[in-house]
C-alpha atoms as a PDB file:
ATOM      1  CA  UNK A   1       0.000   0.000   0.000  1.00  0.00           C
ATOM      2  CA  UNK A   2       1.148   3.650  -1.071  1.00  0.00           C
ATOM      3  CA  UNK A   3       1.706   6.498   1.940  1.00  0.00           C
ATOM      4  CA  UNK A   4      -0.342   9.294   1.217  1.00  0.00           C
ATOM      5  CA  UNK A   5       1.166  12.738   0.816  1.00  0.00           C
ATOM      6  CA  UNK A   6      -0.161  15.286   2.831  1.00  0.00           C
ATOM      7  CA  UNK A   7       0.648  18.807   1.890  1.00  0.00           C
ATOM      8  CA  UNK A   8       1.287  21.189   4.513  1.00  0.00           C
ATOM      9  CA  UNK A   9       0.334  25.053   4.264  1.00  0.00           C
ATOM     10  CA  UNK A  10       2.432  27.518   4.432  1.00  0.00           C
ATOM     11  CA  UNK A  11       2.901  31.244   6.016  1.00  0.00           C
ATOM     12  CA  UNK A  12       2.436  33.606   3.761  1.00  0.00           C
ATOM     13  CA  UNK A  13       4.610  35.903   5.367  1.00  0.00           C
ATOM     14  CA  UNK A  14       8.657  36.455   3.752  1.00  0.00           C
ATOM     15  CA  UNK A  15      11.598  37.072   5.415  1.00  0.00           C
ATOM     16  CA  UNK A  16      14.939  35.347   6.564  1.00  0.00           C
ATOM     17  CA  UNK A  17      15.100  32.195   8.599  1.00  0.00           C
ATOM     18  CA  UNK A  18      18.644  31.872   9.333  1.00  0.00           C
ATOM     19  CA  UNK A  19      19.518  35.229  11.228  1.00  0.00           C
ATOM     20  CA  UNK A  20      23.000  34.454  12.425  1.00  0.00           C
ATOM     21  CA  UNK A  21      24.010  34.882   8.848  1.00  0.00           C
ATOM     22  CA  UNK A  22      22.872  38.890   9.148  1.00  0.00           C
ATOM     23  CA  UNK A  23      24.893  38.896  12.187  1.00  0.00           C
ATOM     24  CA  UNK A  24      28.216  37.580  10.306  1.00  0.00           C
ATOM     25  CA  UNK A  25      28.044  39.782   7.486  1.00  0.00           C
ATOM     26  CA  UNK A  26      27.157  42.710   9.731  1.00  0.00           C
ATOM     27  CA  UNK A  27      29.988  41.800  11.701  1.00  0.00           C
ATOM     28  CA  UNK A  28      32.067  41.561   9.141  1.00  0.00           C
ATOM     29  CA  UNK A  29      31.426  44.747   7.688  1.00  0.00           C
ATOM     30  CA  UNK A  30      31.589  46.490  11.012  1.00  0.00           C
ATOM     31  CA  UNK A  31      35.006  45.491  11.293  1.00  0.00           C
ATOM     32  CA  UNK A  32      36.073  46.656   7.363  1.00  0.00           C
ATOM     33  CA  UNK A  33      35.035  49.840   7.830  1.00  0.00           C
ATOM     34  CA  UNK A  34      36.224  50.411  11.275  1.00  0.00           C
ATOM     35  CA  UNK A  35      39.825  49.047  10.449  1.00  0.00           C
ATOM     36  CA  UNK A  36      40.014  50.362   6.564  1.00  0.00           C
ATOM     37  CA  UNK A  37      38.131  53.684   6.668  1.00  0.00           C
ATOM     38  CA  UNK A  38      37.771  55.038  10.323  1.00  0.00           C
ATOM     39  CA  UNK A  39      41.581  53.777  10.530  1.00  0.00           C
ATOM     40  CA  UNK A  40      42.986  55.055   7.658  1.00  0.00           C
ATOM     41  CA  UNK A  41      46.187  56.162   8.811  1.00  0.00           C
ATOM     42  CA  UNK A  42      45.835  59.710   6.235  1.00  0.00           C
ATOM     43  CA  UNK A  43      42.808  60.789   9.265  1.00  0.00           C
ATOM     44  CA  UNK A  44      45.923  60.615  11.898  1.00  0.00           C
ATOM     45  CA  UNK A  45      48.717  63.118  12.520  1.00  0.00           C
ATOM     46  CA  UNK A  46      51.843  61.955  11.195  1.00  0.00           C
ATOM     47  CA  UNK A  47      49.578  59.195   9.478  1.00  0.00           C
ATOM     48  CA  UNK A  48      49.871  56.596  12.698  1.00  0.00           C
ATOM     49  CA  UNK A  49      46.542  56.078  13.798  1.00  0.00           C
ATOM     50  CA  UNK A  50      47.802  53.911  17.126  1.00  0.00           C
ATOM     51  CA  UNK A  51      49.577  56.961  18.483  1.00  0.00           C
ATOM     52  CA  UNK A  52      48.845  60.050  16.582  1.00  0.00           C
ATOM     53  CA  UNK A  53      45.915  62.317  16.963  1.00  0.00           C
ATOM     54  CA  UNK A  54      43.087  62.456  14.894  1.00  0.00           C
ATOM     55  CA  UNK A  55      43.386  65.390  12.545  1.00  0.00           C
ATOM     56  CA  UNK A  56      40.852  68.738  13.146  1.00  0.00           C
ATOM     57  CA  UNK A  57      37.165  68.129  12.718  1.00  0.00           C
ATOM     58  CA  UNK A  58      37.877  64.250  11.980  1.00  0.00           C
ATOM     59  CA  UNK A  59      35.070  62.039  13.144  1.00  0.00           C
ATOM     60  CA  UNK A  60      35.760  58.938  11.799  1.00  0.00           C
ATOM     61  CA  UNK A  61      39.232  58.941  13.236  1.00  0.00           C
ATOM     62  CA  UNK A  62      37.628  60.102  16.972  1.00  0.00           C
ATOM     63  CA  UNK A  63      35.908  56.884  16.183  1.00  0.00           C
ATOM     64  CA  UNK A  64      38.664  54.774  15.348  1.00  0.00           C
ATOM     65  CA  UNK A  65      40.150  55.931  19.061  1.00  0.00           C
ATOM     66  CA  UNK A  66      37.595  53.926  20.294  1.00  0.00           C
ATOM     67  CA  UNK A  67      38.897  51.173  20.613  1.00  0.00           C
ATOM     68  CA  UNK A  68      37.791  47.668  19.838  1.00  0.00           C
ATOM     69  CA  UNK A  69      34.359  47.382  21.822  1.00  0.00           C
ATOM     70  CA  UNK A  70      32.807  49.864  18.701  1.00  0.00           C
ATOM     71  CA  UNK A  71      32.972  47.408  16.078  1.00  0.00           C
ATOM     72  CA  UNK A  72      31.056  45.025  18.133  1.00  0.00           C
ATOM     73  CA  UNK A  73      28.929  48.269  18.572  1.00  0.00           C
ATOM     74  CA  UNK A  74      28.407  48.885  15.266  1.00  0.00           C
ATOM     75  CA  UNK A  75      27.709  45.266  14.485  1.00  0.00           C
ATOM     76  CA  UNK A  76      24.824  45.498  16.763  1.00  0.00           C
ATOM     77  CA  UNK A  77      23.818  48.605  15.191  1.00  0.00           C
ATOM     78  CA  UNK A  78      23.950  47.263  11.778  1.00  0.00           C
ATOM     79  CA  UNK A  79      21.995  44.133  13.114  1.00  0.00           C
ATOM     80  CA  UNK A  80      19.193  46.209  14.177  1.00  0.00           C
ATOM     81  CA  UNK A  81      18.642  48.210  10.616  1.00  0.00           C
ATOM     82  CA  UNK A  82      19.250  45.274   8.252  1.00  0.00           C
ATOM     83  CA  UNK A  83      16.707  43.011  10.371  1.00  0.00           C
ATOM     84  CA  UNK A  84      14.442  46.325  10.997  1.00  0.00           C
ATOM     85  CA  UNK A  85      14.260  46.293   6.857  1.00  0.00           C
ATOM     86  CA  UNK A  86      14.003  42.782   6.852  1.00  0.00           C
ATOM     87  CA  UNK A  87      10.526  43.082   9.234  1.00  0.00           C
ATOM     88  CA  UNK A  88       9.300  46.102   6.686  1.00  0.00           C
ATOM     89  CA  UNK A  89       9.596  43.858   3.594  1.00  0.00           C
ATOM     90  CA  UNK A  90       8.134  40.924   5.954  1.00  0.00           C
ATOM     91  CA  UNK A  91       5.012  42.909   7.184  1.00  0.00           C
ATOM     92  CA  UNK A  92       4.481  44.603   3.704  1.00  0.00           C
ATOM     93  CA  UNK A  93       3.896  40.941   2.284  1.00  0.00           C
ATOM     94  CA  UNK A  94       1.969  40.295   5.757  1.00  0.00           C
ATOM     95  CA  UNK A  95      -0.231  43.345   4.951  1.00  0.00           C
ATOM     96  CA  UNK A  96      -0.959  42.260   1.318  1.00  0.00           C
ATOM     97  CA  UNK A  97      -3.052  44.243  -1.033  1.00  0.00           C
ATOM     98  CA  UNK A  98      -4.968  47.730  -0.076  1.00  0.00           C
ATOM     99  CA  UNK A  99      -6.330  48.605   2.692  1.00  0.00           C
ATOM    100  CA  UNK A 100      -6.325  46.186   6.345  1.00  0.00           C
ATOM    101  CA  UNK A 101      -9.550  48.278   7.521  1.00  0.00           C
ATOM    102  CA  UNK A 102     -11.869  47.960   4.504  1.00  0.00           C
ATOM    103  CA  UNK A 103     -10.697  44.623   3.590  1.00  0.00           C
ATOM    104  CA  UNK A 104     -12.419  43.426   7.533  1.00  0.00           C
ATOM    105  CA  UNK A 105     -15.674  45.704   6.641  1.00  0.00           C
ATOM    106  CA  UNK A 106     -15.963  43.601   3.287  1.00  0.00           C
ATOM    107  CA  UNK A 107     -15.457  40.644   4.623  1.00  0.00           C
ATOM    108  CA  UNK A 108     -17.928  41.540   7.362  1.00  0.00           C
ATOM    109  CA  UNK A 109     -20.614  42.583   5.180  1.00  0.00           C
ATOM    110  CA  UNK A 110     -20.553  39.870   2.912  1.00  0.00           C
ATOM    111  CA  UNK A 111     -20.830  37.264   5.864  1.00  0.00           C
ATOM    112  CA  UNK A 112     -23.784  39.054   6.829  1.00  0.00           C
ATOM    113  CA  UNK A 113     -25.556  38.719   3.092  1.00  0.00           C
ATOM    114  CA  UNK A 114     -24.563  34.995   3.876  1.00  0.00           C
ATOM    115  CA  UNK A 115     -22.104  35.058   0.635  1.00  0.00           C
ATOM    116  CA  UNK A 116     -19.132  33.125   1.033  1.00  0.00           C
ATOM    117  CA  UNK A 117     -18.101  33.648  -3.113  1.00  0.00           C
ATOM    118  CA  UNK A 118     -18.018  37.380  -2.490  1.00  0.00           C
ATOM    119  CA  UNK A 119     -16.335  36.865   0.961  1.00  0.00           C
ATOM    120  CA  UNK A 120     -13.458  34.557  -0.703  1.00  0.00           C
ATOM    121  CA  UNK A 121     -13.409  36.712  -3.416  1.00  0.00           C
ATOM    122  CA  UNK A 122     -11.880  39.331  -1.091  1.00  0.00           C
ATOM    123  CA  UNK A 123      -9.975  36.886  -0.179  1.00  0.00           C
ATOM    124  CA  UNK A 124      -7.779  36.200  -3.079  1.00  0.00           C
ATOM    125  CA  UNK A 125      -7.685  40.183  -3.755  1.00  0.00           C
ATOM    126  CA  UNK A 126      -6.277  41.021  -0.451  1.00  0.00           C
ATOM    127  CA  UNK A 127      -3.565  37.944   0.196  1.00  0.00           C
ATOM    128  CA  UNK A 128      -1.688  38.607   3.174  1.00  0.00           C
ATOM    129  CA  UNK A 129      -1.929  36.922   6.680  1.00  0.00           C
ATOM    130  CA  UNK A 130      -5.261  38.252   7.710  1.00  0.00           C
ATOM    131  CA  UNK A 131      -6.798  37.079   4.034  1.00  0.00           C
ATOM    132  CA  UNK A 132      -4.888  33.429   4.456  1.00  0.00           C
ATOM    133  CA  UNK A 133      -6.070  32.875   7.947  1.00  0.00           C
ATOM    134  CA  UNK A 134      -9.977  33.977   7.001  1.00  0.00           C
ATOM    135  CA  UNK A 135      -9.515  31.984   3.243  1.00  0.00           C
ATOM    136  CA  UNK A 136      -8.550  29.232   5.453  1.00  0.00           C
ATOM    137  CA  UNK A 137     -11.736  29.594   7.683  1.00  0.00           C
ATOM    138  CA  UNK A 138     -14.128  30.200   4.685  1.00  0.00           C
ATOM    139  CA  UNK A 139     -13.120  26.958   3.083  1.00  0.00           C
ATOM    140  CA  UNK A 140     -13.793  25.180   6.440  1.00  0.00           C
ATOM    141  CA  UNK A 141     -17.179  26.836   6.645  1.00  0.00           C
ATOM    142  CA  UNK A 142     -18.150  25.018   3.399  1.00  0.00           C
ATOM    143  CA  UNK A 143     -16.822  22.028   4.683  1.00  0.00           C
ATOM    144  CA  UNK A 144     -19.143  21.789   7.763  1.00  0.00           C
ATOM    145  CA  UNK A 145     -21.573  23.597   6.099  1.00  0.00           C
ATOM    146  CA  UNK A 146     -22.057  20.678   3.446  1.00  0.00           C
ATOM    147  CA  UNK A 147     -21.141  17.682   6.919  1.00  0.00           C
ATOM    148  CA  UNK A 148     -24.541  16.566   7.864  1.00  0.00           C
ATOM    149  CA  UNK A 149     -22.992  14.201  10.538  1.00  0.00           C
ATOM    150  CA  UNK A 150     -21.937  16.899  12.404  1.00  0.00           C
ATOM    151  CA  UNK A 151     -23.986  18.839  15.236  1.00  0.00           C
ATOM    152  CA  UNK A 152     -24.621  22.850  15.140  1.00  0.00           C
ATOM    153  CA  UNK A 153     -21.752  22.973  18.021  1.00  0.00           C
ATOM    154  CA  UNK A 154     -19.318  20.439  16.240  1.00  0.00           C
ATOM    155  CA  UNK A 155     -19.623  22.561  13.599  1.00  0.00           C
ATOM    156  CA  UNK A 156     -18.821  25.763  15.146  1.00  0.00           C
ATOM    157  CA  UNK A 157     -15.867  24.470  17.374  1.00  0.00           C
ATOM    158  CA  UNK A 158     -14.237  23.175  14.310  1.00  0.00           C
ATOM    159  CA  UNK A 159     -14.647  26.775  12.254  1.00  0.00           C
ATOM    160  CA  UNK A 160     -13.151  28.166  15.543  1.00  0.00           C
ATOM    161  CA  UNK A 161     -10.563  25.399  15.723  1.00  0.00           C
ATOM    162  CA  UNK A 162      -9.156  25.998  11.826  1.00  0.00           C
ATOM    163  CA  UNK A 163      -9.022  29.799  12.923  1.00  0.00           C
ATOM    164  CA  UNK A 164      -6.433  29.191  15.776  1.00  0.00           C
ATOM    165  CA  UNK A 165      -4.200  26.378  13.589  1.00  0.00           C
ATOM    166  CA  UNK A 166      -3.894  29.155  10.830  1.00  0.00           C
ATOM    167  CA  UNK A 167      -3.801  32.165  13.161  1.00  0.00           C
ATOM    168  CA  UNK A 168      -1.159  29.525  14.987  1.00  0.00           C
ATOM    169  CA  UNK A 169       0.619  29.010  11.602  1.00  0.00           C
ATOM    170  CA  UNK A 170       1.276  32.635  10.487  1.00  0.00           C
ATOM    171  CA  UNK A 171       2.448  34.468  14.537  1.00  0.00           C
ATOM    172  CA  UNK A 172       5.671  32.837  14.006  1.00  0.00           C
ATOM    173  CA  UNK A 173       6.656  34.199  10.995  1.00  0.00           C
ATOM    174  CA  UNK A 174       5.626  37.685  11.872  1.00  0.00           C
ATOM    175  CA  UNK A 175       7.586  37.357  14.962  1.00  0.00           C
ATOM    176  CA  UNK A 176      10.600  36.109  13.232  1.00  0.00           C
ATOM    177  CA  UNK A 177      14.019  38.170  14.569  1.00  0.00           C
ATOM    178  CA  UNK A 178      12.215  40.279  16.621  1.00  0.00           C
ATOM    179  CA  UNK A 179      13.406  38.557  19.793  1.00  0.00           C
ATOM    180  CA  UNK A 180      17.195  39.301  18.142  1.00  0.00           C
ATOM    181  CA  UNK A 181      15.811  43.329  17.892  1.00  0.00           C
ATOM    182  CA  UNK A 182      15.080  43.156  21.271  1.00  0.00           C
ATOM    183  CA  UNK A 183      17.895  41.673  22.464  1.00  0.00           C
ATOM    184  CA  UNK A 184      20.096  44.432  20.986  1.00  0.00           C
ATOM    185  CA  UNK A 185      18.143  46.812  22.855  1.00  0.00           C
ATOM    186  CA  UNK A 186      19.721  45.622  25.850  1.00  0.00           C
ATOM    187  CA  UNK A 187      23.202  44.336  24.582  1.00  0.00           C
ATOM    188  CA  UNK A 188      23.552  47.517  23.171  1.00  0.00           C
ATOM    189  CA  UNK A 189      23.225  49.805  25.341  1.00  0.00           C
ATOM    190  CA  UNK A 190      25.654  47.416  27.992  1.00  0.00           C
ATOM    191  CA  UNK A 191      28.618  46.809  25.589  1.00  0.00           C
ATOM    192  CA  UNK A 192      28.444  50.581  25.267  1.00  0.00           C
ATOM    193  CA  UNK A 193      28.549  51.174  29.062  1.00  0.00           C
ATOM    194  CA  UNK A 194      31.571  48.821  29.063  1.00  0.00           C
ATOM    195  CA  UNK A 195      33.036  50.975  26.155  1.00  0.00           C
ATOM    196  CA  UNK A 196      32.294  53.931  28.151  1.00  0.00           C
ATOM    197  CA  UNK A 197      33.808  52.163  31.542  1.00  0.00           C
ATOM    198  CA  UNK A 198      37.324  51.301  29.648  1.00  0.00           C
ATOM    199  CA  UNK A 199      37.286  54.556  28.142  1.00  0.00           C
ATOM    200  CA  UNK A 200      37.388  56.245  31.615  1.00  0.00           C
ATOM    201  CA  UNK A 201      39.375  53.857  32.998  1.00  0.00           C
ATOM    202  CA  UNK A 202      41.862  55.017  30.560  1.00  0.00           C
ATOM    203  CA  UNK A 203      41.617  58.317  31.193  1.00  0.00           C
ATOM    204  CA  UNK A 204      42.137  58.353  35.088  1.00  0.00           C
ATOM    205  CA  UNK A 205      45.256  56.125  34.283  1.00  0.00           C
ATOM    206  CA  UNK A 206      46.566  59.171  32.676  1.00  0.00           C
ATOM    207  CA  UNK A 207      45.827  61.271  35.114  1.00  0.00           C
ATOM    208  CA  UNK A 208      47.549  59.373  37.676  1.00  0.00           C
ATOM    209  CA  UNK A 209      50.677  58.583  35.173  1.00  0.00           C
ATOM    210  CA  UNK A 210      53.958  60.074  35.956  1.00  0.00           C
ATOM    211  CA  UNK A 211      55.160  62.995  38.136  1.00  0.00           C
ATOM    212  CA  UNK A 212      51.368  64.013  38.828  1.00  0.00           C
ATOM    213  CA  UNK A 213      51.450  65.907  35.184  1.00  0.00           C
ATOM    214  CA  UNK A 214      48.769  63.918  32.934  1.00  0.00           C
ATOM    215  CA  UNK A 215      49.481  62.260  29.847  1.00  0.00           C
ATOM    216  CA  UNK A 216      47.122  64.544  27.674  1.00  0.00           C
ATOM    217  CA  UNK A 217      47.304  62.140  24.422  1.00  0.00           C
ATOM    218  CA  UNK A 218      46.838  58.943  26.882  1.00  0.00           C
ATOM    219  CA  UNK A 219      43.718  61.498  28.470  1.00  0.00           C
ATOM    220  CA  UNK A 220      42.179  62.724  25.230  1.00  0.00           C
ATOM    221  CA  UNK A 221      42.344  58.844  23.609  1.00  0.00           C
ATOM    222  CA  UNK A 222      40.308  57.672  26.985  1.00  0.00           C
ATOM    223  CA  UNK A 223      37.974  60.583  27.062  1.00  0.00           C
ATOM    224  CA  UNK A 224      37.101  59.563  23.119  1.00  0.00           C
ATOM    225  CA  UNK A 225      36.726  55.873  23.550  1.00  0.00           C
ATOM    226  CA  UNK A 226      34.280  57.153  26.608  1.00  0.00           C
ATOM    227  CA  UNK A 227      32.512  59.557  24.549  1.00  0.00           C
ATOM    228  CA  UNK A 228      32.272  57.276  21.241  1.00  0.00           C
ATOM    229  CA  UNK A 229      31.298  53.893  23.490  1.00  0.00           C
ATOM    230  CA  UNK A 230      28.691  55.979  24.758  1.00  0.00           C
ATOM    231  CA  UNK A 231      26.853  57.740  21.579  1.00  0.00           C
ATOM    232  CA  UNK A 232      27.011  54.476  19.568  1.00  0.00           C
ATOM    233  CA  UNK A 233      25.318  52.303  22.763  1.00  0.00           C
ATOM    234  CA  UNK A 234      22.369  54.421  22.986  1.00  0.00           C
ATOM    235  CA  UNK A 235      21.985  55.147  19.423  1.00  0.00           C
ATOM    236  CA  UNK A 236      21.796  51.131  19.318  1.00  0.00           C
ATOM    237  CA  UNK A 237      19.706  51.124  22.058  1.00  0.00           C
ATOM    238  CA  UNK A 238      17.116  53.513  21.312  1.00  0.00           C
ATOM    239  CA  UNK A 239      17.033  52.733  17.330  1.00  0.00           C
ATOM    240  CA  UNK A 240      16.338  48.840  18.610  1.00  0.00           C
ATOM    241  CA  UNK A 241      13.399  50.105  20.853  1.00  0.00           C
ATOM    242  CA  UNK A 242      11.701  52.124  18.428  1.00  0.00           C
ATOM    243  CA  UNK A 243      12.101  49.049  15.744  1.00  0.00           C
ATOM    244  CA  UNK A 244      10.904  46.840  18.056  1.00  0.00           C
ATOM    245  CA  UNK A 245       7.999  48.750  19.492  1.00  0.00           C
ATOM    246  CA  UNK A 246       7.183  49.467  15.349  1.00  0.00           C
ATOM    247  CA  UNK A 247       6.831  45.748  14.808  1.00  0.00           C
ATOM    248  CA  UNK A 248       5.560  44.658  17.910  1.00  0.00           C
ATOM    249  CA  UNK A 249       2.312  46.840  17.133  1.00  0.00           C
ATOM    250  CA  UNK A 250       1.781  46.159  13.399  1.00  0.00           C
ATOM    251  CA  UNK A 251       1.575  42.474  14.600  1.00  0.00           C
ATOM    252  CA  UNK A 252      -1.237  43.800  16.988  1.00  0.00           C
ATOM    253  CA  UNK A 253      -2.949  45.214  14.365  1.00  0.00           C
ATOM    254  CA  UNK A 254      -2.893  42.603  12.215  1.00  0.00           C
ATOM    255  CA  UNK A 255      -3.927  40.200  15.280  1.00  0.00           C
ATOM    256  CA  UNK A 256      -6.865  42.222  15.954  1.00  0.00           C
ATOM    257  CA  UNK A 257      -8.462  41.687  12.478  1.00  0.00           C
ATOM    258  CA  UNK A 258      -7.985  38.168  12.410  1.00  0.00           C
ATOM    259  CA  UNK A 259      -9.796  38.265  15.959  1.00  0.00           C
ATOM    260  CA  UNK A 260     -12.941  40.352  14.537  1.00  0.00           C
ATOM    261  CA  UNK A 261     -13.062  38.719  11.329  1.00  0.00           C
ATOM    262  CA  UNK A 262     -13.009  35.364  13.182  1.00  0.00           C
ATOM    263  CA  UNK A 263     -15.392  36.305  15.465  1.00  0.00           C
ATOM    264  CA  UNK A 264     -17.461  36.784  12.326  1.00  0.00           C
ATOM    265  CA  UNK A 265     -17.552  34.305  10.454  1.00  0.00           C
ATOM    266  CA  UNK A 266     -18.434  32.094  13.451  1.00  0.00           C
ATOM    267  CA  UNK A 267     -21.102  34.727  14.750  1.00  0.00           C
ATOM    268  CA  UNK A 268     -22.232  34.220  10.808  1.00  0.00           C
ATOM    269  CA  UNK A 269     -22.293  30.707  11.358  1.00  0.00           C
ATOM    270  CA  UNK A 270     -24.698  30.744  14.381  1.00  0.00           C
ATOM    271  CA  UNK A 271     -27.209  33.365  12.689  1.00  0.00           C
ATOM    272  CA  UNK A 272     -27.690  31.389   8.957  1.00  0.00           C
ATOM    273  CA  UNK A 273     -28.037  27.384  10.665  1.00  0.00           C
END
């Protein structure tokens, strides 16, 4: 006897399932441009960028001084805005055609004429999350609809039942490297304290160096990997929390409609059988 193939549905929302590569090629590019154009010995005095200054009104060379905590810095940073576009291409597709708000009032008022075509019509001209999860629905209302073994109730819990498994199916994806957003919200805003930490530590070694008369190069390269530690951790920080926050209330939105749509289509349900 043959196995029979059962074929599995799919979210309809995009976006990339293997984040740790972002993270690498961030990473990677953090550290390029932090070794090959923030410490590109021309931005120095006397062209040595370990010991000499950086030259007047140079900010990519204040950068390079540092130190080595703001390339990890700046692969967070990068993290955040290439998974932040990531999420906007992701919740575009998730959005699907026109508009969220009169796609629901549609949908609404054809389950209240009791016309499933129309409803499943609007259906296939939306796509998106909310129009999988209630095309999903729809064809389970036929299914029950045309089941005379079932009761009025069996009916209705299984209509409610396909709503949560394709509800279920499509919250991951939405989801998807948020939790890595949020994270750098955090990490962020710590490995720039540390930078900031170092940076000072730096500088009161300096100050206590020698006969009580401060280093000022050893001073000024402390004070700048302070300074720089500092504007790069909460620039991370705050750019991850408004990403996040973003995100985290398009997927609200979205959630909401499949919840009043759903509640729909059942309420439907009850009123026409």
């Amino acid at each position: 006897m043959g196995t029979k193939k059962v074929a599995t549905r799919k979210s309809s929302t995009i976006g990339i399932k293997s984040p740790i590569w972002v993270i690498l090629v961030c990473a990677i590019a953090a550290i390029c441009f932090f070794n090959f154009v923030c410490g590109d010995p021309a931005r120095f005095s006397e062209g040595d960028r370990v010991n000499g200054h950086p030259l007047n009104g140079d900010l990519l060379a204040t950068v390079y001084k540092g130190g080595f905590i703001v390339p990890i810095l700046m692969t967070c940073l990068l993290t955040v805005i290439v998974l932040s576009v990531e999420r906007f291409i992701a919740m575009w597709s998730a959005n699907g055609k026109g508009n969220t708000t009169t796609f629901v009032a549609n949908v609404k008022a054809a389950l209240e004429n009791n016309d499933l075509a129309a409803a499943k019509k609007f259906c296939a001209q939306k796509k998106g999350v909310v129009a999988s999860v209630v095309a999903s629905a729809l064809i389970k209302y036929e299914q029950v609809e045309a089941d005379d073994t079932l009761t009025k109730e069996k009916k209705v819990e299984a209509i409610q039942k396909q709503l949560e498994e394709a509800t279920a199916l499509e919250m991951p994806a939405l989801q998807q490297n948020l939790p890595i957003v949020a994270t750098m919200t955090t990490l962020g805003t710590l490995v720039g304290l540390l930078g900031t930490v170092m940076g000072m530590i730096k500088s009161f070694s300096a100050l206590a160096s020698g006969d009580g008369a401060a280093d000022s190069q050893a001073l000024s390269t402390g004070i700048s990997e302070a300074l720089v530690n500092t504007a790069t951790g909460i620039a991370t920080g705050a750019f991850a929390v408004i990403s996040y926050n973003y995100y985290s209330n398009k997927i609200d939105n979205i959630t909401y409609a499949i919840d009043e749509i759903g509640f729909c289509i059942v309420n439907a349900f009850n009123k026409t059988h």
